[in-house]
Protein backbone atom coordinates (compact mmCIF):
# COMPACT_ATOMS: atom_id res chain seq x y z
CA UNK A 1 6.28 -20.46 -23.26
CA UNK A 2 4.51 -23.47 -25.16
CA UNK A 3 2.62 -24.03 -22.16
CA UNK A 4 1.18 -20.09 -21.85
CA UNK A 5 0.51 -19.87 -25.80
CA UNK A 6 -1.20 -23.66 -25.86
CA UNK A 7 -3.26 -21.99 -22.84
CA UNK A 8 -4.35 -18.81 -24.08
CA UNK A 9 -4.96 -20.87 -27.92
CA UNK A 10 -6.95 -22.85 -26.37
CA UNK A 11 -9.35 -20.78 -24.38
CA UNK A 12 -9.81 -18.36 -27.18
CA UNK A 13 -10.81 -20.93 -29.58
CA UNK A 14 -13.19 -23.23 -27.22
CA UNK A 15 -16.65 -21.75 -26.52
CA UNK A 16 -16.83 -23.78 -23.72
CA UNK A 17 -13.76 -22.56 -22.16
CA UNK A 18 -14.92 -18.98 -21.77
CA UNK A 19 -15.64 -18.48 -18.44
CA UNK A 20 -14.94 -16.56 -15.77
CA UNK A 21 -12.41 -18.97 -14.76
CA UNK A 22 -10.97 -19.46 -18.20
CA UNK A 23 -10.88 -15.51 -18.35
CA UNK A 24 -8.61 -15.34 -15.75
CA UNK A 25 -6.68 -18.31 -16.59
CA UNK A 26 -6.11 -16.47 -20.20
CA UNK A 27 -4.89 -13.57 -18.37
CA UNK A 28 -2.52 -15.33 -16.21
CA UNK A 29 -0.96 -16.91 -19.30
CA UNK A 30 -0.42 -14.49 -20.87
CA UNK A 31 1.38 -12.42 -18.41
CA UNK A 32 3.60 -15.42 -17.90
CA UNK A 33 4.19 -15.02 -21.57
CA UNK A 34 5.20 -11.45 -21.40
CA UNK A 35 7.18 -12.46 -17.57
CA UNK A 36 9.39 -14.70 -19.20
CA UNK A 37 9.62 -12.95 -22.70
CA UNK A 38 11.54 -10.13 -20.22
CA UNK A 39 14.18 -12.00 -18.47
CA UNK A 40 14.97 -15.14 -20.24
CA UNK A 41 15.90 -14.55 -23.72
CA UNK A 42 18.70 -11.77 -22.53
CA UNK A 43 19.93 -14.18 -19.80
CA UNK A 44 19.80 -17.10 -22.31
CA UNK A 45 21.58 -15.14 -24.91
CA UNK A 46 24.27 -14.21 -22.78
CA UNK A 47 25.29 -17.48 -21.27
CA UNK A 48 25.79 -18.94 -25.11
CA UNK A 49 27.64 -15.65 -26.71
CA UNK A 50 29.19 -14.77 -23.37
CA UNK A 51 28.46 -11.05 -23.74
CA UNK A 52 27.10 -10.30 -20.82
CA UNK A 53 26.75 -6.64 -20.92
CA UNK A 54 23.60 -4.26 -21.41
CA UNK A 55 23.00 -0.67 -21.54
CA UNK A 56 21.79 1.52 -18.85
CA UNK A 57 18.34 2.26 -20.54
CA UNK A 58 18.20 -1.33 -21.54
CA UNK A 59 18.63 -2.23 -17.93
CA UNK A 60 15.97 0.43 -16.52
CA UNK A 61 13.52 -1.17 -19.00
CA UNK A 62 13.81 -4.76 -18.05
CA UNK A 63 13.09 -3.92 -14.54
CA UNK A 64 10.06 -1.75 -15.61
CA UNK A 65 8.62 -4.40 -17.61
CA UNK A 66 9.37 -7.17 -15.07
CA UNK A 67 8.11 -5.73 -12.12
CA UNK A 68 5.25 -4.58 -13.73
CA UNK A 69 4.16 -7.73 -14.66
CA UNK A 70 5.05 -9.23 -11.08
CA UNK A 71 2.52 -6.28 -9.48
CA UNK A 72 -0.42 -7.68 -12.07
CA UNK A 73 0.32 -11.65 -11.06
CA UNK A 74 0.12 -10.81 -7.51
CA UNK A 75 -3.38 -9.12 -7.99
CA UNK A 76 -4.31 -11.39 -11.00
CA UNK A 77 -3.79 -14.46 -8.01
CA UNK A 78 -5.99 -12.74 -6.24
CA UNK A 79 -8.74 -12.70 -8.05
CA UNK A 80 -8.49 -15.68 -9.03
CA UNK A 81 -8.44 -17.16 -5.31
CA UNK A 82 -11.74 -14.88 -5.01
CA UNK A 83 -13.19 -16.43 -8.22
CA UNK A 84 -12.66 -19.72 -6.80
CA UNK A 85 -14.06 -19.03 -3.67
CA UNK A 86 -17.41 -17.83 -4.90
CA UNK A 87 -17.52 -20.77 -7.48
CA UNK A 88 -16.95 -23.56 -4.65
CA UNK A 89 -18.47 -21.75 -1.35
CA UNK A 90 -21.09 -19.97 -2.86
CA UNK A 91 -22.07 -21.78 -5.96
CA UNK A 92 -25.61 -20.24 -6.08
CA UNK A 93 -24.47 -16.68 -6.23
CA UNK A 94 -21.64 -17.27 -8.47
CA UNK A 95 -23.22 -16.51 -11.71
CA UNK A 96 -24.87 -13.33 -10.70
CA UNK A 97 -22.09 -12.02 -9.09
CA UNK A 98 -19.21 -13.08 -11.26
CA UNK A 99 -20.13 -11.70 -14.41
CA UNK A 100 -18.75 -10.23 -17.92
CA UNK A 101 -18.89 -6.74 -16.29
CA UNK A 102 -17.16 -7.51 -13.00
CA UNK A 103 -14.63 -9.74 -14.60
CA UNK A 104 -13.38 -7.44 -16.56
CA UNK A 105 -13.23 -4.27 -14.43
CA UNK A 106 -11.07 -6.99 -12.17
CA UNK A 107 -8.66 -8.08 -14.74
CA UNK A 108 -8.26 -4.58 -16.01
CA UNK A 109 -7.79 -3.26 -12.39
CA UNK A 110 -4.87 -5.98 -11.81
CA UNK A 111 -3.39 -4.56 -15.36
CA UNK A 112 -3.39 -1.00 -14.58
CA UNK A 113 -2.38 -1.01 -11.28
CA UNK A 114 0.66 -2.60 -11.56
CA UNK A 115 1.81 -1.00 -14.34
CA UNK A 116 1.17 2.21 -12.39
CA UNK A 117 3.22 0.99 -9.63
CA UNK A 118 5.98 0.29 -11.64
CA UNK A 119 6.17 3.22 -13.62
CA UNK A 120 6.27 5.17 -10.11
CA UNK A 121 9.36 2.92 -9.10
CA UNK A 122 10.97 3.37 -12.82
CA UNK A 123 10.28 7.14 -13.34
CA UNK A 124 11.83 7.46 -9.63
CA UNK A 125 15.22 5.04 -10.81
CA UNK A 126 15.74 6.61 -14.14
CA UNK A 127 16.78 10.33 -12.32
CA UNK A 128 19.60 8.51 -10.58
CA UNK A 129 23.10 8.88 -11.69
CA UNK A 130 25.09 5.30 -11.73
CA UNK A 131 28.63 5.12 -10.83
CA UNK A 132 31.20 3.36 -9.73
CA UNK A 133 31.41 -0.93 -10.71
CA UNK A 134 29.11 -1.32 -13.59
CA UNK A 135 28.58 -4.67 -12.22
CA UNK A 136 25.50 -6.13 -11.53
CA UNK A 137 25.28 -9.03 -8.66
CA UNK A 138 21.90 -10.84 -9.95
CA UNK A 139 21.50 -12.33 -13.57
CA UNK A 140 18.77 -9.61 -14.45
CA UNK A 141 18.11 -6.08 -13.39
CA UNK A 142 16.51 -6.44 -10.05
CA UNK A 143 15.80 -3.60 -7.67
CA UNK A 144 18.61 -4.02 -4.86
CA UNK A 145 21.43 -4.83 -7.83
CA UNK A 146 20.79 -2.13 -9.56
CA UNK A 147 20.19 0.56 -6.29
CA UNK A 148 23.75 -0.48 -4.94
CA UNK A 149 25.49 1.14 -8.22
CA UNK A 150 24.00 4.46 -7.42
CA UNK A 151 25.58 7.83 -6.47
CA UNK A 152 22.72 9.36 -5.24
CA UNK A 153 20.87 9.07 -1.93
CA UNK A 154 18.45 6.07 -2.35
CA UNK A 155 16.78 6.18 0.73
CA UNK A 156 13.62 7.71 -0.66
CA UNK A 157 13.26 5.64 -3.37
CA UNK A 158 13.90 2.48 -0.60
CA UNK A 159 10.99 3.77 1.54
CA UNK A 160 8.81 3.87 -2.10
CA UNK A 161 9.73 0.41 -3.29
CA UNK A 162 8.95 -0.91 0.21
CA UNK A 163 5.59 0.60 0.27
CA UNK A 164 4.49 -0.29 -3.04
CA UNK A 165 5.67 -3.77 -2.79
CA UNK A 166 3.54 -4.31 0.88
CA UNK A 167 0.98 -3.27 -0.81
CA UNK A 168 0.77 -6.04 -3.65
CA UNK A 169 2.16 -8.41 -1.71
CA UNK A 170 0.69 -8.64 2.23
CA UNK A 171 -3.14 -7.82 1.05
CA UNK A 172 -3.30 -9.86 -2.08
CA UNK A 173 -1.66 -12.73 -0.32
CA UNK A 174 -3.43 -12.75 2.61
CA UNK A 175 -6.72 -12.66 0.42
CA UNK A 176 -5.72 -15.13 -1.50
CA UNK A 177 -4.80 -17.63 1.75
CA UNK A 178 -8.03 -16.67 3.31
CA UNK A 179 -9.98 -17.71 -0.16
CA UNK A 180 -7.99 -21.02 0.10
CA UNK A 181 -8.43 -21.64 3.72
CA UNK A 182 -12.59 -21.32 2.79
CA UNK A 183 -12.16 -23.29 -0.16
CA UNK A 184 -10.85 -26.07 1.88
CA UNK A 185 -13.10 -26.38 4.88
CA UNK A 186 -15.43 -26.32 1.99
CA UNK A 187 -13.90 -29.53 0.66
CA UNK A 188 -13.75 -31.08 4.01
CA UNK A 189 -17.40 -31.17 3.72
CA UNK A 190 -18.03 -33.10 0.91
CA UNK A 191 -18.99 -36.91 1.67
CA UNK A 192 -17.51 -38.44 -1.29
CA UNK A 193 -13.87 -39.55 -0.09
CA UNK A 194 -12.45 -40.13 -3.67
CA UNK A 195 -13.93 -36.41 -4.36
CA UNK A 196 -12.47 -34.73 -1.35
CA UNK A 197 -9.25 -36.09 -1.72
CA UNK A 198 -8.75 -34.89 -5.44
CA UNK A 199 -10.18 -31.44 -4.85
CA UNK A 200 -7.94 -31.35 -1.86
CA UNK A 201 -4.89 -32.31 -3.47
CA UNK A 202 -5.37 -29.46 -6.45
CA UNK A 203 -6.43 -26.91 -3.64
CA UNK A 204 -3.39 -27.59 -1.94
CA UNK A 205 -1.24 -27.42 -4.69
CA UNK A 206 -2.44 -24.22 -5.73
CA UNK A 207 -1.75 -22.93 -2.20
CA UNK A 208 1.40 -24.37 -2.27
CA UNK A 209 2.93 -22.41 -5.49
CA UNK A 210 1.16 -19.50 -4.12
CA UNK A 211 3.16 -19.51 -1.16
CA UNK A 212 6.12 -19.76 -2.70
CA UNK A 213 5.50 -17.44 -5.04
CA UNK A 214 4.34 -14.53 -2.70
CA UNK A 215 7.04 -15.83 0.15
CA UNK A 216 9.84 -15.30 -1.96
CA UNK A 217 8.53 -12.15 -3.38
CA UNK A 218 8.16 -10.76 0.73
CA UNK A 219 11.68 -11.81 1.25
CA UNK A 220 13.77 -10.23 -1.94
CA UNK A 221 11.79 -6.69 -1.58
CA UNK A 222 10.67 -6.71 2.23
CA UNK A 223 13.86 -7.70 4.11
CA UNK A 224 16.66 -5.46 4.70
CA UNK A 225 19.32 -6.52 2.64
CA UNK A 226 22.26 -7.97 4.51
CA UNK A 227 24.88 -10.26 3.24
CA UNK A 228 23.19 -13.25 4.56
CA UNK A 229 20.07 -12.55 2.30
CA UNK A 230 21.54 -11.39 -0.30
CA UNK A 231 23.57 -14.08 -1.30
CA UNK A 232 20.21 -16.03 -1.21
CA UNK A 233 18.11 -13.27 -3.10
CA UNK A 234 19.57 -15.30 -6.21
CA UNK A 235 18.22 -18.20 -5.75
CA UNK A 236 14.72 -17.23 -4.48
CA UNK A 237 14.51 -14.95 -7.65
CA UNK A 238 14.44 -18.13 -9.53
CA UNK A 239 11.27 -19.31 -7.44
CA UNK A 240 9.66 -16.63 -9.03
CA UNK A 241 10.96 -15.55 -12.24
CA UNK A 242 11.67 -19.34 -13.84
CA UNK A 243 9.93 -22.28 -11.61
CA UNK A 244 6.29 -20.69 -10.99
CA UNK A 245 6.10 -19.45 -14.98
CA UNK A 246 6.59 -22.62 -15.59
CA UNK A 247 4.91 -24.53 -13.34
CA UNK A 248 1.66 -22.57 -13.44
CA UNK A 249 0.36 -24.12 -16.67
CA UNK A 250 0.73 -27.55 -15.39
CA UNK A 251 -1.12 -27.02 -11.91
CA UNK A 252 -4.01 -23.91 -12.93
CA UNK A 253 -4.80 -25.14 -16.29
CA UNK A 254 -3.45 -28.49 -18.13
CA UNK A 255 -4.43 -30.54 -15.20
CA UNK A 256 -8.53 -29.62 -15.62
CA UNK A 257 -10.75 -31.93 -17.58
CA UNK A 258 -11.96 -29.09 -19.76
CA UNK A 259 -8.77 -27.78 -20.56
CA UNK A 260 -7.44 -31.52 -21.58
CA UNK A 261 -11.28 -32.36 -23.41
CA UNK A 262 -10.10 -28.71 -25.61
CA UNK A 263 -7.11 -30.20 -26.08
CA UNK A 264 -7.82 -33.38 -27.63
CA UNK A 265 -10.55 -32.05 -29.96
CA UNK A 266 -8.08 -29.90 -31.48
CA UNK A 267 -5.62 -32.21 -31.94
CA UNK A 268 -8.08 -34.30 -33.74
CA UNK A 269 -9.26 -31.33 -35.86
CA UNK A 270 -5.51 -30.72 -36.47
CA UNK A 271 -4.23 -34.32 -36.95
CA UNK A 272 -5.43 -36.27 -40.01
CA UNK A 273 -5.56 -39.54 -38.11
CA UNK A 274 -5.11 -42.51 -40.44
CA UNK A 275 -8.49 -44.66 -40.36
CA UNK A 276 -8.52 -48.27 -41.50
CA UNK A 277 -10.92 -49.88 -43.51
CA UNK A 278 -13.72 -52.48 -42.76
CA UNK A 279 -15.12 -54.93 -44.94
CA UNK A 280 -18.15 -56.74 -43.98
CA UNK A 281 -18.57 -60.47 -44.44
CA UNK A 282 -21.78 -61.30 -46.66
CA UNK A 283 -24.04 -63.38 -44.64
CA UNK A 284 -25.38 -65.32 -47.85
């Protein structure tokens, strides 16, 4: 959380930081903000009390918010793989074709879309009827957990999720490996050994959470759910709902020299730093 709001602080208040890239950047913090605002709190608040119930309703609405906001990072990574490839492949076309205009008809795109997919999933979960154990297997209201204490036939609603979710999922990742995979044979280019090996190693590292991100995403919603993998869907909902929240900060944004040259003005501006005095010795 102090990462996202030191992010998005930041980049409103620098001039210099508001670019295209920044834009995005901005975005994807404050999603995160929002991503963790939705699980976290409840879970946290429920380990120290020990209550560890929640209403129906309640329950419905965590998973719309959540999954909303998972639909908008998987586009919002997206463009931002895209971004990066015009910026480093095609650096002369960059500023024509990445401006105000197209950024924000992308951003906004990411934004509604998901939150359209998820209110289709939602509107279709809310006309079930829940009975039986009022227990939920998971330690937030997740899809499958919540789909095994139905009555009703789920089968169409299955077939929905399943749709929806390889559609934000298979393109968007696959666009964003291919972006990468330019991005890096890009880098292979450059003479400069020092230089290649630092853009590498952030290049990588971006693909890297990426993966993980997307991978686990494919595996909790794409995969049938048999014992084997669901026992496990536990532990790779973690991957995506703690570790790349708050990782993402660190590797997209306090790692770039702008982003750290930001950071130390302000903390100048907002830090009376205590300055010594010098007295001269008179020559005479």
């Amino acid at each position: 959380m102090s990462g996202n709001i030191l992010i998005v602080v930041l980049i409103v208040a620098n001039q210099h930081l508001h670019t295209p890239m920044y834009f995005f950047l901005g975005n994807l913090s404050c999603l995160e903000i929002g991503y963790t605002s939705t699980i976290l709190p409840r879970m946290l608040a429920s380990l120290l009390t020990g209550d560890r119930t929640i209403s129906v309703s309640g329950c419905i609405m965590q998973f719309n918010w959540f999954s909303s906001l998972v639909a908008v990072e998987c586009a919002l990574l997206a463009v931002m793989s895209y971004d990066r490839y015009l910026a480093i492949c095609k650096p002369l076309h960059y500023a024509m074709q990445m401006n105000v205009s197209l950024c924000l008809q992308m951003a906004s795109l990411s934004w509604i879309s998901g939150f359209l997919a998820s209110t289709v999933t939602t509107s279709l979960l809310a006309q079930f009827t829940f009975c039986g154990p009022n227990e939920i297997d998971h330690f937030f209201c997740d899809f499958t957990p919540l789909i095994k204490l139905c009555c009703s036939d789920t089968s169409q609603m299955e077939l929905v999720t399943f749709i929806l979710s390889s559609i934000f999922t298979l393109p968007t990742f696959l666009l964003t490996v291919t972006s990468y995979i330019s991005i890096i044979a890009s880098i292979l280019r450059i003479p400069s050994t020092t230089k290649r090996q630092k853009a590498f190693s952030t290049c990588s590292s971006h693909l890297i959470l990426v993966t993980i991100f997307y991978g686990t995403l494919m595996i909790v919603y794409m995969l049938p759910d048999r014992a084997t993998v669901g026992n496990l869907n536990k532990v790779f909902s973690v991957f995506y709902t703690v570790l790349t929240p708050m990782v993402n900060p660190l590797i997209y944004s306090l790692r770039n020299k702008e982003v750290n040259r930001a950071l130390r003005k302000a903390l100048v501006k907002c830090v009376p730093f205590p300055q010594k005095s010098v007295k001269a010795n008179s020559i005479c």
